[in-house]
C-alpha atoms as a PDB file:
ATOM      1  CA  UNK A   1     122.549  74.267  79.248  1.00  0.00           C
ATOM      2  CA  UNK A   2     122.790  74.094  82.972  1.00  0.00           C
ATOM      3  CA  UNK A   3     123.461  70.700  85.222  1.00  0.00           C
ATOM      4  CA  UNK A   4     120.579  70.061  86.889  1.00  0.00           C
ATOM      5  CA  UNK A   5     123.015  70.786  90.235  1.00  0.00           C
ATOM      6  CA  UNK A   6     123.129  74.359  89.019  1.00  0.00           C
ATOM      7  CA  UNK A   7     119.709  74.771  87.783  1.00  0.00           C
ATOM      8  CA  UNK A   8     118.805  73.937  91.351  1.00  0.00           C
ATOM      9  CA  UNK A   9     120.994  76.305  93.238  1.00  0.00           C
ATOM     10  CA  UNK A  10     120.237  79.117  90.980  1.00  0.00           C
ATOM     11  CA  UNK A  11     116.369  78.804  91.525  1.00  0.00           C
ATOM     12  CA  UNK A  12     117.028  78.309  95.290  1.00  0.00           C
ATOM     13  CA  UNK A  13     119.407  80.878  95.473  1.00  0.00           C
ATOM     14  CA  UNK A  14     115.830  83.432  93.584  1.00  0.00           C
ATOM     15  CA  UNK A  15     113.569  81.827  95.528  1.00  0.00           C
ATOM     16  CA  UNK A  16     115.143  82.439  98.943  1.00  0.00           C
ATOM     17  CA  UNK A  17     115.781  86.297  97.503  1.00  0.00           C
ATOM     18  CA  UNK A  18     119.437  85.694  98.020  1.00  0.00           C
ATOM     19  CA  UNK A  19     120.821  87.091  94.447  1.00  0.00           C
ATOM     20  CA  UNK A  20     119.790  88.182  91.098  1.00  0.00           C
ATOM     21  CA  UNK A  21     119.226  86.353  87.336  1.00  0.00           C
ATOM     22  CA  UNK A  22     122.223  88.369  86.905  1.00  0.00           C
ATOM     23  CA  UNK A  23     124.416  87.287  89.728  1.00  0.00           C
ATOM     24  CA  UNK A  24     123.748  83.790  89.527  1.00  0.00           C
ATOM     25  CA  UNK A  25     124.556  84.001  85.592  1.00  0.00           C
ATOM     26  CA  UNK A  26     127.804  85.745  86.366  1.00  0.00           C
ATOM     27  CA  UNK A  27     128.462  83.031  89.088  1.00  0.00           C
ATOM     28  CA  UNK A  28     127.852  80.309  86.710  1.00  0.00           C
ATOM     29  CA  UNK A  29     129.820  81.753  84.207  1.00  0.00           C
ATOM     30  CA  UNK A  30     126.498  81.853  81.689  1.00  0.00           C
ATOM     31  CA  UNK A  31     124.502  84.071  80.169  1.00  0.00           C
ATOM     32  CA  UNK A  32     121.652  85.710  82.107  1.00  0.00           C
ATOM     33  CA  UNK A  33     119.051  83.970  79.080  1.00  0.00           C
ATOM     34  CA  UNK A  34     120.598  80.752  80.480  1.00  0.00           C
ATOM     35  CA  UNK A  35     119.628  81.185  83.862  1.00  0.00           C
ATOM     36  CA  UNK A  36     116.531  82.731  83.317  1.00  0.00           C
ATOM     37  CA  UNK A  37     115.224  79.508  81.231  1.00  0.00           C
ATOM     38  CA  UNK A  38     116.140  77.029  83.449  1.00  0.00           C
ATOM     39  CA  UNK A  39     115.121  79.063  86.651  1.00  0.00           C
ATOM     40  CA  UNK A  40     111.737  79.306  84.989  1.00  0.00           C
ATOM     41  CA  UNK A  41     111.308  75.588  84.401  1.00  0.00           C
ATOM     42  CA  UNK A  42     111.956  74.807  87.894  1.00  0.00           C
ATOM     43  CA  UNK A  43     109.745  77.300  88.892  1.00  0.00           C
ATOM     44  CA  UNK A  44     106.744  76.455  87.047  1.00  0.00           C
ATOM     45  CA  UNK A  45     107.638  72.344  88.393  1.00  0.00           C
ATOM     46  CA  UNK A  46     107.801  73.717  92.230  1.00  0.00           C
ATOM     47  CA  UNK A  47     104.187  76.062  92.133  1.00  0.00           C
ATOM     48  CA  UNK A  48     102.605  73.033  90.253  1.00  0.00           C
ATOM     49  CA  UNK A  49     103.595  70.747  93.209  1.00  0.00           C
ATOM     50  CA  UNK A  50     100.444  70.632  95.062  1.00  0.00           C
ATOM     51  CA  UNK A  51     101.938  69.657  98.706  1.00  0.00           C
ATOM     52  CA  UNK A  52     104.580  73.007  98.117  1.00  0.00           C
ATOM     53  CA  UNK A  53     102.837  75.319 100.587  1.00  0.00           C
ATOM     54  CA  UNK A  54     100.392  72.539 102.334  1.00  0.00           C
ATOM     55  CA  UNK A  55      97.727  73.854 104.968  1.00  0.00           C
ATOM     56  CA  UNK A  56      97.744  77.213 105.999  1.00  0.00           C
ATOM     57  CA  UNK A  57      96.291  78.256 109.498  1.00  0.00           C
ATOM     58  CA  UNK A  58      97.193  82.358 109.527  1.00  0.00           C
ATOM     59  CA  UNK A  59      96.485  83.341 105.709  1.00  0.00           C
ATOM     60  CA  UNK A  60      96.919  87.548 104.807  1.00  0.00           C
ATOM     61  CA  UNK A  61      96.337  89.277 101.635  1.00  0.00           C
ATOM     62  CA  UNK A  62      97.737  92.452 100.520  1.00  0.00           C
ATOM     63  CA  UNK A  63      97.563  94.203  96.526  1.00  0.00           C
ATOM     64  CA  UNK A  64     100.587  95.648  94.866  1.00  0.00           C
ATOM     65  CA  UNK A  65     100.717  97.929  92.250  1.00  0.00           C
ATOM     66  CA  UNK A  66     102.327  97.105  89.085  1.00  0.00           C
ATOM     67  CA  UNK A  67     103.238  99.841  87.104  1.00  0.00           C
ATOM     68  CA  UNK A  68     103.476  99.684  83.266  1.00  0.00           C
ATOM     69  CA  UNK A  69     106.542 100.505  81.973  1.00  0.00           C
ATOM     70  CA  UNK A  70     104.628 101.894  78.739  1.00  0.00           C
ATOM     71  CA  UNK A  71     103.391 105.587  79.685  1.00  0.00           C
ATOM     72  CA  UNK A  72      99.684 104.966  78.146  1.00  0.00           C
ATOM     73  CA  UNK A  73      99.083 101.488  80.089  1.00  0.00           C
ATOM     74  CA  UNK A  74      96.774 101.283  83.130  1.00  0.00           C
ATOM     75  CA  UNK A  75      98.537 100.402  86.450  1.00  0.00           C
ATOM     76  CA  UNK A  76      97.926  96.748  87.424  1.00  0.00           C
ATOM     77  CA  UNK A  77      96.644  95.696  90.276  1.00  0.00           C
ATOM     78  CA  UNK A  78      97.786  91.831  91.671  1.00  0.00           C
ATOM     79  CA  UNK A  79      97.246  90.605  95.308  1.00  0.00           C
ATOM     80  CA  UNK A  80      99.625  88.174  96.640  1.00  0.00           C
ATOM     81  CA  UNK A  81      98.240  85.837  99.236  1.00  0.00           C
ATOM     82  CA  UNK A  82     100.887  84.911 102.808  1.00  0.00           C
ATOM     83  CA  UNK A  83     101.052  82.413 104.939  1.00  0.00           C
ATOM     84  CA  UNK A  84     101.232  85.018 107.740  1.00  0.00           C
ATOM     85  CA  UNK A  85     102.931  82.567 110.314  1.00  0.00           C
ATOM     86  CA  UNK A  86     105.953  82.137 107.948  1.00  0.00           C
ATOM     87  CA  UNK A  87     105.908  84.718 105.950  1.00  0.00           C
ATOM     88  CA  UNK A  88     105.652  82.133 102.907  1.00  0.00           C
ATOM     89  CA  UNK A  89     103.839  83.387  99.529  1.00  0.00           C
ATOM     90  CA  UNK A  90     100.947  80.669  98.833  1.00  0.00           C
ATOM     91  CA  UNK A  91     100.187  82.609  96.023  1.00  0.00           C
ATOM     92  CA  UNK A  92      99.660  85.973  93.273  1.00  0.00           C
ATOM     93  CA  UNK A  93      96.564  86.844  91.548  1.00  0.00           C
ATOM     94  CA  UNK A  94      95.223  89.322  89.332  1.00  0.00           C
ATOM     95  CA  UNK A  95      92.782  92.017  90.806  1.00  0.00           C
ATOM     96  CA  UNK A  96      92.443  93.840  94.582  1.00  0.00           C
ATOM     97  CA  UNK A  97      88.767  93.696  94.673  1.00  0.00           C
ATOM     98  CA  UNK A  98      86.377  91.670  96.106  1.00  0.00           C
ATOM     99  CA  UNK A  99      85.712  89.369  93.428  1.00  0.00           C
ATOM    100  CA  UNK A 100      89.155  88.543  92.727  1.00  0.00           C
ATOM    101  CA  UNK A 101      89.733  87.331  95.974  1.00  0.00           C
ATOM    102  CA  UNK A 102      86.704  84.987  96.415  1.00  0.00           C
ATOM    103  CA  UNK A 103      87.190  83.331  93.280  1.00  0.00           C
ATOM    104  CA  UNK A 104      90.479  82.602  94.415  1.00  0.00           C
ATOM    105  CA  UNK A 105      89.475  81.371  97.370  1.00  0.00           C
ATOM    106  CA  UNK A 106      86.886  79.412  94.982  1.00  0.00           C
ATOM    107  CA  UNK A 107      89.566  77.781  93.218  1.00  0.00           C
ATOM    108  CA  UNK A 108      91.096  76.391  96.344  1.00  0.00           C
ATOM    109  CA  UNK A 109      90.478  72.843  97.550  1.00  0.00           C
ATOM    110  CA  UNK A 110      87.991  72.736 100.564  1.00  0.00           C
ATOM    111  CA  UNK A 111      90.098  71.135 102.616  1.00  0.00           C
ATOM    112  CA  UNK A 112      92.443  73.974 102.419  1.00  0.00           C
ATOM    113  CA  UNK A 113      90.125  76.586 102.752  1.00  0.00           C
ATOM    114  CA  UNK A 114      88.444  75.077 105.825  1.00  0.00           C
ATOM    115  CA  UNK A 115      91.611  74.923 107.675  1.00  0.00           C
ATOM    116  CA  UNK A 116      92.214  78.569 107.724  1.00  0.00           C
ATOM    117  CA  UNK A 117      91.256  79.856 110.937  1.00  0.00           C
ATOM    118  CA  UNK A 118      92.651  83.706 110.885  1.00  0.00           C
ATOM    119  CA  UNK A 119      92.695  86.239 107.573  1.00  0.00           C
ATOM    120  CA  UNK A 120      94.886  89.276 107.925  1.00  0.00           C
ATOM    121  CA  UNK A 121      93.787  92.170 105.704  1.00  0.00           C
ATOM    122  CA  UNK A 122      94.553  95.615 104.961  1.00  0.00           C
ATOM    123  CA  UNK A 123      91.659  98.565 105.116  1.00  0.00           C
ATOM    124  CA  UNK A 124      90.831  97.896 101.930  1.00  0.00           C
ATOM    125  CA  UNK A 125      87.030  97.444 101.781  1.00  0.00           C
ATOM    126  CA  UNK A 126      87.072  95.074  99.313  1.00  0.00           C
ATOM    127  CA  UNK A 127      88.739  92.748 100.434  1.00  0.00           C
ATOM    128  CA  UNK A 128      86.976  93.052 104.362  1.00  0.00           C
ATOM    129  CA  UNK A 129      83.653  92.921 102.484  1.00  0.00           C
ATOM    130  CA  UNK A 130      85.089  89.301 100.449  1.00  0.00           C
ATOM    131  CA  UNK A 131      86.310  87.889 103.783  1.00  0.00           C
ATOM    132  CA  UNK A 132      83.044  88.164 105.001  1.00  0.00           C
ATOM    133  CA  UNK A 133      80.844  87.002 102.966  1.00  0.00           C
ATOM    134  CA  UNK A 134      83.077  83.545 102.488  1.00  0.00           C
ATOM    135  CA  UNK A 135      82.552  83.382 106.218  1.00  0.00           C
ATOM    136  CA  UNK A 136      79.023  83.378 105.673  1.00  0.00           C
ATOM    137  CA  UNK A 137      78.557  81.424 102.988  1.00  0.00           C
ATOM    138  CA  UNK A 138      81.401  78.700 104.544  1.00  0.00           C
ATOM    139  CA  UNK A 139      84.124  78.933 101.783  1.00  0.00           C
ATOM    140  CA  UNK A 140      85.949  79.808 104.801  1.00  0.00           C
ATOM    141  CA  UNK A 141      83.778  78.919 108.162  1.00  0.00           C
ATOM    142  CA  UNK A 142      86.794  78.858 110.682  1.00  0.00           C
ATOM    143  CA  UNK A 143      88.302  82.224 109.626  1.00  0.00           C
ATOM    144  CA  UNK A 144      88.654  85.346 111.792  1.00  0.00           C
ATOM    145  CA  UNK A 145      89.432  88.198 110.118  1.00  0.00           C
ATOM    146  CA  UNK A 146      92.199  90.484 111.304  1.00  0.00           C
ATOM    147  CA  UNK A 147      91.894  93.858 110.165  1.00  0.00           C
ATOM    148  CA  UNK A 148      95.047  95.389 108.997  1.00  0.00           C
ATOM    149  CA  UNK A 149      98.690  94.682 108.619  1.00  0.00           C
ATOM    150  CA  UNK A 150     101.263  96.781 110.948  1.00  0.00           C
ATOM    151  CA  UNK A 151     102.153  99.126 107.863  1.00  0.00           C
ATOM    152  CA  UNK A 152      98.704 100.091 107.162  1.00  0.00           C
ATOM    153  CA  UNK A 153      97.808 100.719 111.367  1.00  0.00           C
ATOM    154  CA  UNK A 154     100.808 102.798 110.996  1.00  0.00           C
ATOM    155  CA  UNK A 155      99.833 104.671 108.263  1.00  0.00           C
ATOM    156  CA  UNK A 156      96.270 105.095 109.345  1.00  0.00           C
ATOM    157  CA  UNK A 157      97.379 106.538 112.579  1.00  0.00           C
ATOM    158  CA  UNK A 158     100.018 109.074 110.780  1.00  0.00           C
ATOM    159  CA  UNK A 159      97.102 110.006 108.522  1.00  0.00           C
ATOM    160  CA  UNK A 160      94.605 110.619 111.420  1.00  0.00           C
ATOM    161  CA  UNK A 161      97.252 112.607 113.631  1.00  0.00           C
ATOM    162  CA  UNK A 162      98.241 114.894 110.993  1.00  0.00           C
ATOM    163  CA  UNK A 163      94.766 115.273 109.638  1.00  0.00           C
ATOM    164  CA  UNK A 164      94.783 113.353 106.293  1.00  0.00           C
ATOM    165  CA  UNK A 165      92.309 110.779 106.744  1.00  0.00           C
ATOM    166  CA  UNK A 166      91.960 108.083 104.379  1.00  0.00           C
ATOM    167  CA  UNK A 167      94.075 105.341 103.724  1.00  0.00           C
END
């Protein structure tokens, strides 16, 4: 058992990236199963808190790939949604396609959604292609979408010079 004091600075401490499960455990003089638990409880208590991220004018999704650690599993594809002014995570989902992404918009409180005026994406034509058609059907009316993040211009423009094409 951890003091609540600890439980605290040990989430905070993951949260802000600052250390490992590990590092806090050693610096707590616990065991890393100690940490872990209590880290998770606070965790699950901050992303239910509806007022944690609040509105979001600049939102920007990108996909990750999450390889299985079993040989014969199928990569996994989950898209983690930014607040693009502060670099904030608002949230992860499963999926990189279009339908993934509007039904998480879909899931989002109007409000919320209405109050997004720019969307950053990557090339990835699913997720232009969802962008738009929430614009047009006015899940998100006030959004501009802004194609690409600096690491995929980047990459595009290696890929062109050098003859690659593609993404």
């Amino acid at each position: 058992m951890l003091a609540s004091r600890a439980e605290r600075w040990a989430a905070d401490r993951l949260a802000a990236v600052e250390g490992s499960v590990a590092a806090a455990a050693r610096r707590l003089g616990v065991s890393w199963h100690t940490v872990w638990t209590a880290v998770a409880e606070a965790a699950e208590q901050i992303a239910g808190d509806p007022d944690r991220v609040g509105q979001v004018a600049r939102l920007g999704f990108d996909e990750t790939v999450m390889a299985s650690v079993a040989r014969r599993r199928r990569r996994r594809f989950i898209t983690a949604a930014v607040d693009a002014s502060t670099g904030q995570i608002v949230d992860v989902f499963d999926g990189r396609d279009a339908a993934d992404l509007r039904e998480w918009v879909s899931q989002q409180p109007r409000w919320w959604a209405q109050a997004v005026e720019v969307v950053c994406v990557d090339p990835h034509d699913g997720y232009r292609s969802a962008i738009r058609q929430l614009a047009r059907d006015g899940s998100l009316p006030a959004a501009t979408e802004v194609a690409a993040d600096p690491f995929h211009i980047v990459r595009l423009a290696n890929n062109d010079f050098l003859g690659l094409g593609g993404t």
